[in-house]
C-alpha atoms as a PDB file:
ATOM      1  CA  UNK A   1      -8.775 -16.852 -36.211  1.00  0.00           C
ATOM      2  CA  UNK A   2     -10.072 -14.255 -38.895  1.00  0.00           C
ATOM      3  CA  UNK A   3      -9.808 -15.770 -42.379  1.00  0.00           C
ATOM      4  CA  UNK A   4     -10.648 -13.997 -46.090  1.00  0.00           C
ATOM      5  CA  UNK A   5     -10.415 -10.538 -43.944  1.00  0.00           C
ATOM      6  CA  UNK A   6      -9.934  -7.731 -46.514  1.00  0.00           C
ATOM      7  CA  UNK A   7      -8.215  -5.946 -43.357  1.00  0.00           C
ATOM      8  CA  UNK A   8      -4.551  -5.310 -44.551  1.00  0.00           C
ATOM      9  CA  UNK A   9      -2.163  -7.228 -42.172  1.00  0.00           C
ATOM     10  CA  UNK A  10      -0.226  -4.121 -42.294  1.00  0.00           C
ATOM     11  CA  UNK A  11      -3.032  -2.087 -40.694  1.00  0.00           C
ATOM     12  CA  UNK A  12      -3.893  -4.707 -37.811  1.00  0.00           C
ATOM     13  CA  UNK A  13      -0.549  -5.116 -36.235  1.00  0.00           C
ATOM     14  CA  UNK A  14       0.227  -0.899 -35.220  1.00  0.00           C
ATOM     15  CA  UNK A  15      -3.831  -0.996 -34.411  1.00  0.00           C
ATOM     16  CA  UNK A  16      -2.843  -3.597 -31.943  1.00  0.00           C
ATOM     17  CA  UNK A  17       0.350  -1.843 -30.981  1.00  0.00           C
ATOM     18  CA  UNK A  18      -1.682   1.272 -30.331  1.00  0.00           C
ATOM     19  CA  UNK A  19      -4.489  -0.208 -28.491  1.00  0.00           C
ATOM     20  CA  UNK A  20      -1.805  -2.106 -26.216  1.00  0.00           C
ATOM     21  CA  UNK A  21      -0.099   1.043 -25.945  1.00  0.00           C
ATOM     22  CA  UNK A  22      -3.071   3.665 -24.450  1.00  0.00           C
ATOM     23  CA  UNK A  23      -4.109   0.562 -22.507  1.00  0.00           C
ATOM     24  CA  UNK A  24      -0.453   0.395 -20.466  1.00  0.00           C
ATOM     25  CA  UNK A  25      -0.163   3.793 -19.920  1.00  0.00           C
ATOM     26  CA  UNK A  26      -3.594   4.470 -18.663  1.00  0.00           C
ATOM     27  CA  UNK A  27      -2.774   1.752 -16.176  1.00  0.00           C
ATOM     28  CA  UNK A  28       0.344   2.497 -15.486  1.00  0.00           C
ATOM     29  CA  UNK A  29       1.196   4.066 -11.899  1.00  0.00           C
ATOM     30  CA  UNK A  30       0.937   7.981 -11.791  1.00  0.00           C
ATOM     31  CA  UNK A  31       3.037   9.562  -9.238  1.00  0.00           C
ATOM     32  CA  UNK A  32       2.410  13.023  -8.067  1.00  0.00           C
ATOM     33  CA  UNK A  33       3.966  14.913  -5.258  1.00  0.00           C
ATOM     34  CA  UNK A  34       2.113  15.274  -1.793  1.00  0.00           C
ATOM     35  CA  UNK A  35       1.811  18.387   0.568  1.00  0.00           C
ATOM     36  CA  UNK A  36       1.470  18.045   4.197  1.00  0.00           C
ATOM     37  CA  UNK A  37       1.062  20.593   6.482  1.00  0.00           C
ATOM     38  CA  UNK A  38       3.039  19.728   9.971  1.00  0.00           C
ATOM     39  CA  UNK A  39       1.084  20.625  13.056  1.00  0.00           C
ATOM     40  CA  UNK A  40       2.866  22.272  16.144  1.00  0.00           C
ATOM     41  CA  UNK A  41       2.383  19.486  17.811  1.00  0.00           C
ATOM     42  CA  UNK A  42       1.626  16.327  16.420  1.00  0.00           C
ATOM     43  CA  UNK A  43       2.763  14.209  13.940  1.00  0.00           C
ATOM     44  CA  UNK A  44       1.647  13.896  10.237  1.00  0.00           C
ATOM     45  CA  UNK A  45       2.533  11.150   7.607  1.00  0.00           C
ATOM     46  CA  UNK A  46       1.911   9.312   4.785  1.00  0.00           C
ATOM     47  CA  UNK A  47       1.590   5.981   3.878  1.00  0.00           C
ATOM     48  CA  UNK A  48       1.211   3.329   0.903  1.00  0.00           C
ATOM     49  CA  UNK A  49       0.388  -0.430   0.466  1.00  0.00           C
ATOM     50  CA  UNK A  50       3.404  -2.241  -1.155  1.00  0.00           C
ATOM     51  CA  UNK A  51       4.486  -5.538  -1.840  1.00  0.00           C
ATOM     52  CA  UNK A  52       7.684  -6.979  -1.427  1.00  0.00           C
ATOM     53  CA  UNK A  53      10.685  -6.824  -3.800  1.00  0.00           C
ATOM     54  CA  UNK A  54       9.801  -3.391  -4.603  1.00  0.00           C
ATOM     55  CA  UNK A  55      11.890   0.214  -5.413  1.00  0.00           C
ATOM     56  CA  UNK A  56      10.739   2.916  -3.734  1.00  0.00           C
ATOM     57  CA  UNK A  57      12.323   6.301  -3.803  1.00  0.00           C
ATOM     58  CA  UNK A  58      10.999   9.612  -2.297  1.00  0.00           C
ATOM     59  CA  UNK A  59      12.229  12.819  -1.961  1.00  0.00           C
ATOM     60  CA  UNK A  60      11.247  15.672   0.196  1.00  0.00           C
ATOM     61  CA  UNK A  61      11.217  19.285   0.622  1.00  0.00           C
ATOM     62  CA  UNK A  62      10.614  21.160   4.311  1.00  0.00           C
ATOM     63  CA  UNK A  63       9.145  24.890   3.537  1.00  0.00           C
ATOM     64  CA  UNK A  64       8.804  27.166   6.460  1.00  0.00           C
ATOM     65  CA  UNK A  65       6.111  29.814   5.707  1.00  0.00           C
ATOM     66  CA  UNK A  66       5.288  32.560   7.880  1.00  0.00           C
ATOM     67  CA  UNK A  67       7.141  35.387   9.665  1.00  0.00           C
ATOM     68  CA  UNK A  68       8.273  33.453  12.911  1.00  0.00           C
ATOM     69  CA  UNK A  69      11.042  30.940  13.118  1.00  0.00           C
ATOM     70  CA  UNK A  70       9.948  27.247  12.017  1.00  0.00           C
ATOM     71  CA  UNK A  71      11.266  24.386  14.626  1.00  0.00           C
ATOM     72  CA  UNK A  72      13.456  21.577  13.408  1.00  0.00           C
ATOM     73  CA  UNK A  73      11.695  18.699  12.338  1.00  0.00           C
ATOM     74  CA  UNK A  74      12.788  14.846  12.012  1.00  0.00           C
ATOM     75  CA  UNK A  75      11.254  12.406  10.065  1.00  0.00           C
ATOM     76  CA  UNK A  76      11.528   8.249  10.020  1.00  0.00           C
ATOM     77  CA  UNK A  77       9.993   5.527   7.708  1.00  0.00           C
ATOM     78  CA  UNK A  78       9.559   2.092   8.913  1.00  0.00           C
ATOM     79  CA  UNK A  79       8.300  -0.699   7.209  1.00  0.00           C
ATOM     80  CA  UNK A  80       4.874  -2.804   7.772  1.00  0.00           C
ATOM     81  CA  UNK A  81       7.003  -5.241  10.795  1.00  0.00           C
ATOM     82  CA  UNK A  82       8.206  -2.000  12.435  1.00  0.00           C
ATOM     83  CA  UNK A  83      11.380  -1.964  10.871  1.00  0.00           C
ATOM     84  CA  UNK A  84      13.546   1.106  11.072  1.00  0.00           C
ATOM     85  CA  UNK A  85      14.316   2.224   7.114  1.00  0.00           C
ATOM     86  CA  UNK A  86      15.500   5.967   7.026  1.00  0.00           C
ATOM     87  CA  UNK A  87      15.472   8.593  10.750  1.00  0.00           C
ATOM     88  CA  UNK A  88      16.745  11.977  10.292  1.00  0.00           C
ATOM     89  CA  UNK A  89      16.867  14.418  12.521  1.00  0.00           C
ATOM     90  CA  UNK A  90      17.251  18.559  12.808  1.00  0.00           C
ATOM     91  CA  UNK A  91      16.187  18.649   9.318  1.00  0.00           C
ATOM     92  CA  UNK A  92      15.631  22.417   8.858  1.00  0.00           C
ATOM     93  CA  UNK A  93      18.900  22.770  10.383  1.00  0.00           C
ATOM     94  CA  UNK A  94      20.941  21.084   8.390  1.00  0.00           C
ATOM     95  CA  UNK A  95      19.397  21.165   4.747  1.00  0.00           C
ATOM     96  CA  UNK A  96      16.105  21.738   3.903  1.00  0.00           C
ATOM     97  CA  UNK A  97      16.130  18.583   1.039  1.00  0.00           C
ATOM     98  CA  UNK A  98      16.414  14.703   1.984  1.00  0.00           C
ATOM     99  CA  UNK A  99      16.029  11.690   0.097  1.00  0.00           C
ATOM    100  CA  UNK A 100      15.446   8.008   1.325  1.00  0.00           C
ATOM    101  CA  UNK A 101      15.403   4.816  -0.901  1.00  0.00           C
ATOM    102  CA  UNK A 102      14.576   1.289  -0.217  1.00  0.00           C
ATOM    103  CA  UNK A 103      13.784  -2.392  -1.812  1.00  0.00           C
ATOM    104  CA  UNK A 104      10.997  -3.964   0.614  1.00  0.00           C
ATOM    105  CA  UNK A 105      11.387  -6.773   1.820  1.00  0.00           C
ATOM    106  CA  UNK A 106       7.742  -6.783   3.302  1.00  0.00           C
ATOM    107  CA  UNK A 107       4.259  -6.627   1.823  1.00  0.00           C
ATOM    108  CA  UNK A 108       1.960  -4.164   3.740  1.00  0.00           C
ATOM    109  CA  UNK A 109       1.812  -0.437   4.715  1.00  0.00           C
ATOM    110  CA  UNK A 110       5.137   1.482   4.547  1.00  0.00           C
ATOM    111  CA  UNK A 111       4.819   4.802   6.527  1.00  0.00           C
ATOM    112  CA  UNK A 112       7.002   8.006   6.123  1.00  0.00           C
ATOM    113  CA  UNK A 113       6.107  10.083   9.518  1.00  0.00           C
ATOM    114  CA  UNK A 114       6.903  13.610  10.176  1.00  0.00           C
ATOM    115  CA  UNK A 115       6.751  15.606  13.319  1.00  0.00           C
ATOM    116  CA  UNK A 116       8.889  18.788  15.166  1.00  0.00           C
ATOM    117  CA  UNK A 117      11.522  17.469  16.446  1.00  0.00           C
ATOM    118  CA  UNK A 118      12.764  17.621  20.633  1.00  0.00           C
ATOM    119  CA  UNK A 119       9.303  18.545  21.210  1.00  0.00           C
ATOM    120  CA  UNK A 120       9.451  22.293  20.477  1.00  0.00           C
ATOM    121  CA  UNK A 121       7.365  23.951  18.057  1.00  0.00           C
ATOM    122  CA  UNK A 122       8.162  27.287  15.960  1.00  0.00           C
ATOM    123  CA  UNK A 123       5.700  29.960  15.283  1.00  0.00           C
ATOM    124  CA  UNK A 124       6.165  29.503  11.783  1.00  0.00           C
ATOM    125  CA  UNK A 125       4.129  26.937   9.603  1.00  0.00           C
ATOM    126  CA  UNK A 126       5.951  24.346   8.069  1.00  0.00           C
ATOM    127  CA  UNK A 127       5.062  22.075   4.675  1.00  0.00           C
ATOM    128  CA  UNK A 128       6.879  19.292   3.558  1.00  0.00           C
ATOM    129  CA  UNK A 129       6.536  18.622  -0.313  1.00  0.00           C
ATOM    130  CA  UNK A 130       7.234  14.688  -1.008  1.00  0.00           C
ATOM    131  CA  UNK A 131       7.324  12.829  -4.347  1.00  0.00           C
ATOM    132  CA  UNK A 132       6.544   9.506  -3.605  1.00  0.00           C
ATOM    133  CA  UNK A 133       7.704   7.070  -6.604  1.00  0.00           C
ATOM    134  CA  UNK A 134       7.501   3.243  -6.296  1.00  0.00           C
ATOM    135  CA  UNK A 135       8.507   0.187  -9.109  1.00  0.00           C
ATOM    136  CA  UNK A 136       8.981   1.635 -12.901  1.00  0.00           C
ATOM    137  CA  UNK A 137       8.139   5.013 -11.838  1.00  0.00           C
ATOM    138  CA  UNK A 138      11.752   5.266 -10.170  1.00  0.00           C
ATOM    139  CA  UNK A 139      14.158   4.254 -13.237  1.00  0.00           C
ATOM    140  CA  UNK A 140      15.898   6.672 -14.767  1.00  0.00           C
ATOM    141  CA  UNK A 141      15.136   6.295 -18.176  1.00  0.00           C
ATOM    142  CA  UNK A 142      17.750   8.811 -19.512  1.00  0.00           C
ATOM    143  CA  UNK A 143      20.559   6.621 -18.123  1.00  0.00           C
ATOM    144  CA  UNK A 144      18.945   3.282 -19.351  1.00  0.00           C
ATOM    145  CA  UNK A 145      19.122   5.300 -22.700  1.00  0.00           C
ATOM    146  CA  UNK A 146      22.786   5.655 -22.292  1.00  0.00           C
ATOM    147  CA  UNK A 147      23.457   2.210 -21.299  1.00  0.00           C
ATOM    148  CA  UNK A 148      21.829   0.504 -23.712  1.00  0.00           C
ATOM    149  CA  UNK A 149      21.984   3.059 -26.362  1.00  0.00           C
ATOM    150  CA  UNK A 150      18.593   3.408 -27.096  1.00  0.00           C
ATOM    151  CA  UNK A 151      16.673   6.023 -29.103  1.00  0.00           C
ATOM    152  CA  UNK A 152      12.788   6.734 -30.239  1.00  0.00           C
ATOM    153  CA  UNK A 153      10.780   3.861 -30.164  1.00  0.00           C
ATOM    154  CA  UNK A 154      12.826   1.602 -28.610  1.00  0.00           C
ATOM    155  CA  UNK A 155      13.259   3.267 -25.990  1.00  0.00           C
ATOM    156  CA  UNK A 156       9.229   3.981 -25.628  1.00  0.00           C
ATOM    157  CA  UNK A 157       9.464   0.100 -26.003  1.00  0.00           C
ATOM    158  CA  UNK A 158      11.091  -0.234 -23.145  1.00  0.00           C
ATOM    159  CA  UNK A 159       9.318   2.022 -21.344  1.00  0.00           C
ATOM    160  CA  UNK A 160       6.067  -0.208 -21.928  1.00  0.00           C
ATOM    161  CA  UNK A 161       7.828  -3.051 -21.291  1.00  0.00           C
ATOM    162  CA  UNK A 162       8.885  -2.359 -18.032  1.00  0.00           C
ATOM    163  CA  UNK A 163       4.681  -0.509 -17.405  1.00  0.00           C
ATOM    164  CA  UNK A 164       3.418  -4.197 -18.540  1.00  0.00           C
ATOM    165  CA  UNK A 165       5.961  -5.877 -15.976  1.00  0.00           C
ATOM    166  CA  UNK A 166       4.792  -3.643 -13.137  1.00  0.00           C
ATOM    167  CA  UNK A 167       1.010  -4.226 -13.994  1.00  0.00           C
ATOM    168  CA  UNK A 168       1.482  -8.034 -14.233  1.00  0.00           C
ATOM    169  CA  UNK A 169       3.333  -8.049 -10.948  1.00  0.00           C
ATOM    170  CA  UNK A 170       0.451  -5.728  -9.069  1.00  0.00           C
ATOM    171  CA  UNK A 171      -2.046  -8.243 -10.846  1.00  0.00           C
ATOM    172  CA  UNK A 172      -0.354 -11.282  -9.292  1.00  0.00           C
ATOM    173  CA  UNK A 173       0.000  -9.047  -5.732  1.00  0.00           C
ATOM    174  CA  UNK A 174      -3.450  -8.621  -5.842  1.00  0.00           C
ATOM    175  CA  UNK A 175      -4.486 -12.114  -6.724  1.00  0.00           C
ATOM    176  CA  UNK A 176      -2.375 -13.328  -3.765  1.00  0.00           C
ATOM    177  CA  UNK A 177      -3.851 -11.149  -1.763  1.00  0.00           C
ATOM    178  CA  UNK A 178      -7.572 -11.965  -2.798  1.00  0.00           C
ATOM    179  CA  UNK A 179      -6.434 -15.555  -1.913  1.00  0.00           C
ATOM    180  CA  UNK A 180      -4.982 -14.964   1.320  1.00  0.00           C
ATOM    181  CA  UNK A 181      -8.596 -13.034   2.253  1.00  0.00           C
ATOM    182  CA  UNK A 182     -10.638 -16.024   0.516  1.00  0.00           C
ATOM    183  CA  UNK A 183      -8.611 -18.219   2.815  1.00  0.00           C
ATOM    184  CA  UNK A 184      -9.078 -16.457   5.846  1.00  0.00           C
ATOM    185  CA  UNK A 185     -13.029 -15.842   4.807  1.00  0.00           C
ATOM    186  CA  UNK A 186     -13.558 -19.472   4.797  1.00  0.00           C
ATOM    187  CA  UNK A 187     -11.218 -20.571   7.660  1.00  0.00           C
ATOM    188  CA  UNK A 188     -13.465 -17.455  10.148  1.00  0.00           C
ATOM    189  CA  UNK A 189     -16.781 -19.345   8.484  1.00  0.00           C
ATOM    190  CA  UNK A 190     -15.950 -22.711   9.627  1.00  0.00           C
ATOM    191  CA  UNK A 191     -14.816 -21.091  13.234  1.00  0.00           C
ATOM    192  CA  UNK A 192     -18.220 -19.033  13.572  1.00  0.00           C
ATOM    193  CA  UNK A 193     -20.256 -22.894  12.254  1.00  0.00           C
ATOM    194  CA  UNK A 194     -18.412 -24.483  15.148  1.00  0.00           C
ATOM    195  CA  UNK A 195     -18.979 -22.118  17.707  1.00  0.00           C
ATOM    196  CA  UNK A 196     -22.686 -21.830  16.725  1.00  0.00           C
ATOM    197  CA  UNK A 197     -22.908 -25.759  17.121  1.00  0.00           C
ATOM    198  CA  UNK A 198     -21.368 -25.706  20.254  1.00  0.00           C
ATOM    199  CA  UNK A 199     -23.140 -23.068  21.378  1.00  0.00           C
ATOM    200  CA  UNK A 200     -26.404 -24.579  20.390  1.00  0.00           C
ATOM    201  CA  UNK A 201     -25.439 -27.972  21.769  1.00  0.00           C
ATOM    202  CA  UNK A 202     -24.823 -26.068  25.242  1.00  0.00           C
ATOM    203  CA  UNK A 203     -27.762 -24.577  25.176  1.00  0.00           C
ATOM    204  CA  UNK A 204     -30.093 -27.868  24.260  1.00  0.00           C
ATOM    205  CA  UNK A 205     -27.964 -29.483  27.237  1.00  0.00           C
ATOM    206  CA  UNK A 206     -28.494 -26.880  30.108  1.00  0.00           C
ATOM    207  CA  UNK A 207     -32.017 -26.697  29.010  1.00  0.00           C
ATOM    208  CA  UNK A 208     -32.232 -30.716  28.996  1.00  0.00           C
ATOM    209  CA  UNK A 209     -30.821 -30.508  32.923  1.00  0.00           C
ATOM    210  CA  UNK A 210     -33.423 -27.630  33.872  1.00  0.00           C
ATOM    211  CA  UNK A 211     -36.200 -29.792  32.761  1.00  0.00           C
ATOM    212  CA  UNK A 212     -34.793 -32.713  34.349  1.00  0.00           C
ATOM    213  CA  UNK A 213     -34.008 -30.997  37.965  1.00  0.00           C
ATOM    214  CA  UNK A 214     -37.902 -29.324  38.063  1.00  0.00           C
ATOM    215  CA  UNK A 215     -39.267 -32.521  36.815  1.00  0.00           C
ATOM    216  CA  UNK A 216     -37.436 -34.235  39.903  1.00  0.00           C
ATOM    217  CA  UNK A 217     -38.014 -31.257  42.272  1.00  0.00           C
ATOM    218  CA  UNK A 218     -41.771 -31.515  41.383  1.00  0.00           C
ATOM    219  CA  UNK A 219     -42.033 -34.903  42.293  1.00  0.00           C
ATOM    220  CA  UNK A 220     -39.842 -34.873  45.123  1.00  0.00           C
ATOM    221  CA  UNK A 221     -42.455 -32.070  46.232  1.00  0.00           C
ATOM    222  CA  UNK A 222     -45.502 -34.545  45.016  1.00  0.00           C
ATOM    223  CA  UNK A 223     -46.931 -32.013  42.824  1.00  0.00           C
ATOM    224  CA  UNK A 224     -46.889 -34.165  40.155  1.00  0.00           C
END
């Protein structure tokens, strides 16, 4: 507690604001799109580590470049347990635009793979553009706006509200997860002590029976 401070009260309170403020934002998730270039053959894809109870929205764009005609490609997410969450097909040939949204229901790696689909390949070179958004990065502010008829700084409030939710959820993700590897650190140590007991024990045991069978073979043989 600061007492006799000659700080103004008025000053301390938007410093603290601020500082709060810069410090959400800078750890607040950044989402930028991603380029992949799709082989001929082959699949390519992209991935992210989420935990459960999560929104995650992504669109994507399929570009063909190059003189020749591009093949049709398909794509399909699935979800860390294999779980089938979006498959489209003949992509190119119907739009060149999808979208796929989900809640998990999982914790782990959710994949987004994309490949030519039937097998064929074009001669032209294909990229796929896809913004990847996940938690507060997916809201649509404007319409929260509407809703709730906010304006200025309460709707910035809001804003780093919902950043400060998202961090405090990814901080008790992570703390979960540093428990389940403590867990399964210590549970692996007290397997490896057991087997290096048992191994050890074996080992004083066959050695114990290969000085008792040459002692007895020695004297059976009266060499000693």
């Amino acid at each position: 507690m600061i007492k006799d401070s000659n700080v103004p009260k008025a000053m301390i309170f938007p410093s603290l604001f601020v500082i709060l403020l810069l410090c959400a934002l800078s750890s607040a998730p950044v989402c930028d799109a991603i380029w992949l270039n799709l082989p001929k053959t082959g699949t390519n894809y992209v991935s992210e580590e989420i935990h459960n109870n999560v929104v995650v929205l992504a669109d994507y764009v399929v570009v063909s470049m190059g003189e020749g005609q591009s093949a049709p490609i398909a794509v399909k997410v699935t979800s860390p347990f294999g779980n089938n969450l979006h498959h489209r097909e003949n992509v190119m040939k119907i739009v060149t635009y999808g979208r796929f949204a989900f809640t998990t229901e999982e914790s782990g790696n959710y994949l987004a793979c994309f490949w030519s689909d039937n097998g064929t390949a074009g001669s032209g070179k294909v990229v796929i553009n896809i913004d990847w958004k996940t938690g507060i990065a997916t809201k649509d502010w404007e319409a929260v706006a509407r809703k709730e008829k906010l304006q200025g700084v309460e709707l910035e409030l809001t804003k780093l509200e919902g950043a400060v939710e998202a961090i405090h959820e990814n901080l008790l993700y992570l703390k979960s997860r540093e428990a389940e590897m403590v867990s399964t650190s210590e549970t692996t140590n007290a397997k490896v002590a057991w087997f290096s007991f048992m191994s050890l024990g074996i080992c004083i045991l066959v050695s114990s029976l290969q000085v008792w069978y040459l002692k007895s073979f020695f004297q059976n043989k009266k060499l000693i």
